[in-house]
C-alpha atoms as a PDB file:
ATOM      1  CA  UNK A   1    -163.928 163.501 165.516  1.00  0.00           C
ATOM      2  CA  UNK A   2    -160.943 166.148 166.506  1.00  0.00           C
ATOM      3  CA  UNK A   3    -157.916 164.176 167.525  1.00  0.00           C
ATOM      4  CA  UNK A   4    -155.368 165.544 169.764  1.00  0.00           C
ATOM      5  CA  UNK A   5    -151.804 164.961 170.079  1.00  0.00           C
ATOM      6  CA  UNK A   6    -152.274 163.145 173.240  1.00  0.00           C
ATOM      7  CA  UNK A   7    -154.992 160.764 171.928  1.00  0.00           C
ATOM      8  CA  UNK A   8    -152.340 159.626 169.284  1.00  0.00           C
ATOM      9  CA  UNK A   9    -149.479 156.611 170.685  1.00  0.00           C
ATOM     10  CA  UNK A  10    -145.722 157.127 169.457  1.00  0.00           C
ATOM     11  CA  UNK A  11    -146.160 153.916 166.905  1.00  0.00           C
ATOM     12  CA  UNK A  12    -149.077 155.855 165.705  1.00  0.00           C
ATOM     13  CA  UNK A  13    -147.474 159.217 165.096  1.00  0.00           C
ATOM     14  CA  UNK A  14    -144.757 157.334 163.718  1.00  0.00           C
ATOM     15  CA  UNK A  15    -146.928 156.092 160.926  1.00  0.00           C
ATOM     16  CA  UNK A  16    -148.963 159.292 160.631  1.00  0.00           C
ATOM     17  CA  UNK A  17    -145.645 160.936 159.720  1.00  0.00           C
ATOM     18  CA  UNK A  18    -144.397 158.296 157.535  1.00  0.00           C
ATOM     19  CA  UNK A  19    -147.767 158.361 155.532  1.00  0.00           C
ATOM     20  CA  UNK A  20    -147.855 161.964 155.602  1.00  0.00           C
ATOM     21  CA  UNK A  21    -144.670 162.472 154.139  1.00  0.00           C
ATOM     22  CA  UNK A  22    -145.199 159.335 151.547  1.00  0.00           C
ATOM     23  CA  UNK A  23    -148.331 161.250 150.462  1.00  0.00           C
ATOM     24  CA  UNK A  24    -146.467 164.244 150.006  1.00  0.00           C
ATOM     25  CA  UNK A  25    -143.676 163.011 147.981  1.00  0.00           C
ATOM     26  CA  UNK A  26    -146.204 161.777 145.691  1.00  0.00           C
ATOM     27  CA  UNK A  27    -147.887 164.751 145.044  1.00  0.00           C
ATOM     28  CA  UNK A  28    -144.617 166.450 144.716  1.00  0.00           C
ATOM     29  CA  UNK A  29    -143.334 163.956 142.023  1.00  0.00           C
ATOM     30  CA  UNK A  30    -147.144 164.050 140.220  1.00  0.00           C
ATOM     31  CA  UNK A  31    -146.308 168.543 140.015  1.00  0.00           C
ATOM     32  CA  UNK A  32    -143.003 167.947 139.080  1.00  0.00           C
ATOM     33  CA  UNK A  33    -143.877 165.581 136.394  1.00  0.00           C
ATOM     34  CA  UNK A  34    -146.719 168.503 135.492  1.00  0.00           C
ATOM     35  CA  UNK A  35    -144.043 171.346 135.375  1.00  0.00           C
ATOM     36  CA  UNK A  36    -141.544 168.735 133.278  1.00  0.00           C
ATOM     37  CA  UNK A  37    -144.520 168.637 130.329  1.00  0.00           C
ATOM     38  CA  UNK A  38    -145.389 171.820 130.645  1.00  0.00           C
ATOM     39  CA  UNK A  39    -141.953 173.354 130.256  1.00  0.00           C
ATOM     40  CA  UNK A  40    -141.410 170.839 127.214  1.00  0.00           C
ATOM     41  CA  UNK A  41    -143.834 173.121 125.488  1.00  0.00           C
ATOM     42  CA  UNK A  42    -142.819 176.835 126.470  1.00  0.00           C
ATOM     43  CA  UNK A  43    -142.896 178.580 122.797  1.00  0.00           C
ATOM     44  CA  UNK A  44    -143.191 182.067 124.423  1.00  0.00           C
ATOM     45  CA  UNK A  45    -143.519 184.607 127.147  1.00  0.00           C
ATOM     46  CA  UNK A  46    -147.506 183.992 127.638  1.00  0.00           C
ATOM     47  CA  UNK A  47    -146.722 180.309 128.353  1.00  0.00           C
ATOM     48  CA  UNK A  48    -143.964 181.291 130.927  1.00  0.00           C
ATOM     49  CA  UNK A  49    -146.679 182.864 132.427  1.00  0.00           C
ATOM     50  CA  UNK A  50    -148.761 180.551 132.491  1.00  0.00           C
ATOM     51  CA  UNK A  51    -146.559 178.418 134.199  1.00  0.00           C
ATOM     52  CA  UNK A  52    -145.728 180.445 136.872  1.00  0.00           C
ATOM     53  CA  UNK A  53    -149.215 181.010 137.547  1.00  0.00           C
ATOM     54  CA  UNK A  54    -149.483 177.180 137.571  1.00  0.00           C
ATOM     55  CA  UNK A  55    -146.861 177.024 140.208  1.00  0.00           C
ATOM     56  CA  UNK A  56    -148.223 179.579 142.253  1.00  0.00           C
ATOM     57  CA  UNK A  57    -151.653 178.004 142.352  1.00  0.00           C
ATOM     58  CA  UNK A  58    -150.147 174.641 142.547  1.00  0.00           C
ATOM     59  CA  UNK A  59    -147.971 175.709 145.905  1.00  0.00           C
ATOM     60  CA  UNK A  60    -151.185 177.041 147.477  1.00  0.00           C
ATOM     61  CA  UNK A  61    -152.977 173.764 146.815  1.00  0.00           C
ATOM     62  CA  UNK A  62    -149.984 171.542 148.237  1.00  0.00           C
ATOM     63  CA  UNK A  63    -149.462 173.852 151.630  1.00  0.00           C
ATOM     64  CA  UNK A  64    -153.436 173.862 152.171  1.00  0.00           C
ATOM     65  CA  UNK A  65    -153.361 169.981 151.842  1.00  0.00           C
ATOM     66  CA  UNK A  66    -150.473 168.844 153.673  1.00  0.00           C
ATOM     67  CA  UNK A  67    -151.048 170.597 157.112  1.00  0.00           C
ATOM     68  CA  UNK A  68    -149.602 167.968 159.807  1.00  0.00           C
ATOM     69  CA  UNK A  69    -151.825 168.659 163.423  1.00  0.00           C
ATOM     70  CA  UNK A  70    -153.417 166.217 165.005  1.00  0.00           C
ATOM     71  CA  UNK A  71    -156.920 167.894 165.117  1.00  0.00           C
ATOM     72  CA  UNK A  72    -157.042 167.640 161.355  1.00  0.00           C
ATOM     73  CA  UNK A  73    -154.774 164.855 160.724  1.00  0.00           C
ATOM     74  CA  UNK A  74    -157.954 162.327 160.308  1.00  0.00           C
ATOM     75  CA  UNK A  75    -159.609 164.387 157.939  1.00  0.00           C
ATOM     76  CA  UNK A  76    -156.091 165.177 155.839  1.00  0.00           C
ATOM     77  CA  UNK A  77    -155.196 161.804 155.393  1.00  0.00           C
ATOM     78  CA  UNK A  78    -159.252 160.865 154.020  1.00  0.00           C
ATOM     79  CA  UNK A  79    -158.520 163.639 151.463  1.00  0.00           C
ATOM     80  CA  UNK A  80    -155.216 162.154 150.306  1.00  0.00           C
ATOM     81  CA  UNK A  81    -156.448 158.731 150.488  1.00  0.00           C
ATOM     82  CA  UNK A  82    -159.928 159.871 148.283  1.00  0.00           C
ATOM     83  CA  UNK A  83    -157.025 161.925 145.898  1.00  0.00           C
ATOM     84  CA  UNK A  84    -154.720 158.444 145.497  1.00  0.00           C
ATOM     85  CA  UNK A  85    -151.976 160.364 147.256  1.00  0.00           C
ATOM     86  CA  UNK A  86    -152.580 157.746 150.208  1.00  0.00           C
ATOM     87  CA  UNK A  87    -153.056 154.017 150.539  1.00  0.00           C
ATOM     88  CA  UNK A  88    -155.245 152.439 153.180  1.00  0.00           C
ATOM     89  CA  UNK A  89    -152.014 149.880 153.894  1.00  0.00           C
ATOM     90  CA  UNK A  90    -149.757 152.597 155.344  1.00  0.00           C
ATOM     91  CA  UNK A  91    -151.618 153.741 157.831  1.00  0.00           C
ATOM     92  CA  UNK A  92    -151.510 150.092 159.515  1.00  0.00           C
ATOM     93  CA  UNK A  93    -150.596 150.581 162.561  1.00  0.00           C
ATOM     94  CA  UNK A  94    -153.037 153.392 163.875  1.00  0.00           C
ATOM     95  CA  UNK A  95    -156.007 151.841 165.954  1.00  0.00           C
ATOM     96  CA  UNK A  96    -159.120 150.457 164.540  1.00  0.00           C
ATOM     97  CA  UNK A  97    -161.234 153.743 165.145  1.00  0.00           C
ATOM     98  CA  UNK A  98    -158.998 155.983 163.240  1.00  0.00           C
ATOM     99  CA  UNK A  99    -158.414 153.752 160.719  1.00  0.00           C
ATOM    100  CA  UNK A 100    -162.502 153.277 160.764  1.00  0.00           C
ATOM    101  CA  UNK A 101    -162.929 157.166 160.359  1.00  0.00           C
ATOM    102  CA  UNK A 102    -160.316 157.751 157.915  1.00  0.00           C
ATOM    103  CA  UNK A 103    -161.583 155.372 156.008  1.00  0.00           C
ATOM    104  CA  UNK A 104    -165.217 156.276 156.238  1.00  0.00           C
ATOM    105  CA  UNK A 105    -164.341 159.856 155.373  1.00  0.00           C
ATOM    106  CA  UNK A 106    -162.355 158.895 152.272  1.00  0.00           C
ATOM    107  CA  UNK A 107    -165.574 157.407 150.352  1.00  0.00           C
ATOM    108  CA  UNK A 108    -167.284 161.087 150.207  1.00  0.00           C
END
């Protein structure tokens, strides 16, 4: 199921990356919108805290779940895709097998 660079067309790294970064913007609005409450409802130096620990957890989440290669790129977009970060719609344009796999590996 490992993909390689070279089994992927230009159109279809064009909409890998276009997905990808859609996917990330989301998530980065969704922590943003997180970090907005949150800091709506510091009181004190424990909740400060708190927060950064949030953030620190949060950034270790985002990098481990947005990691662009090729070998991984099938199972990275099921995840997003299973986590709402990713529609089925924009990646149109990839071939029928990846879009088969993706889409396979998005329902577990």
């Amino acid at each position: 199921m490992e993909t390689t660079l070279a089994d992927w067309t230009e159109q279809e790294q064009a909409v890998a990356r276009d997905a990808f970064e859609r996917a990330y913007s989301r998530a980065v609005a969704g922590l943003i919108a997180a970090i907005q409450l949150q800091a709506n409802q510091l009181s004190g130096a424990d909740q400060v805290w708190q927060l950064h620990d949030f953030l620190s957890i949060q950034r270790h989440v985002i990098e481990g779940r947005f990691d662009f290669r090729y070998d991984g790129l099938l199972f990275t977009f099921a995840s997003l895709m299973k986590e709402g970060l990713l529609q089925p719609e924009e990646l149109q344009g990839l071939d029928a097998e990846k879009l088969g796999k993706i889409t396979a590996m998005a329902r577990f």
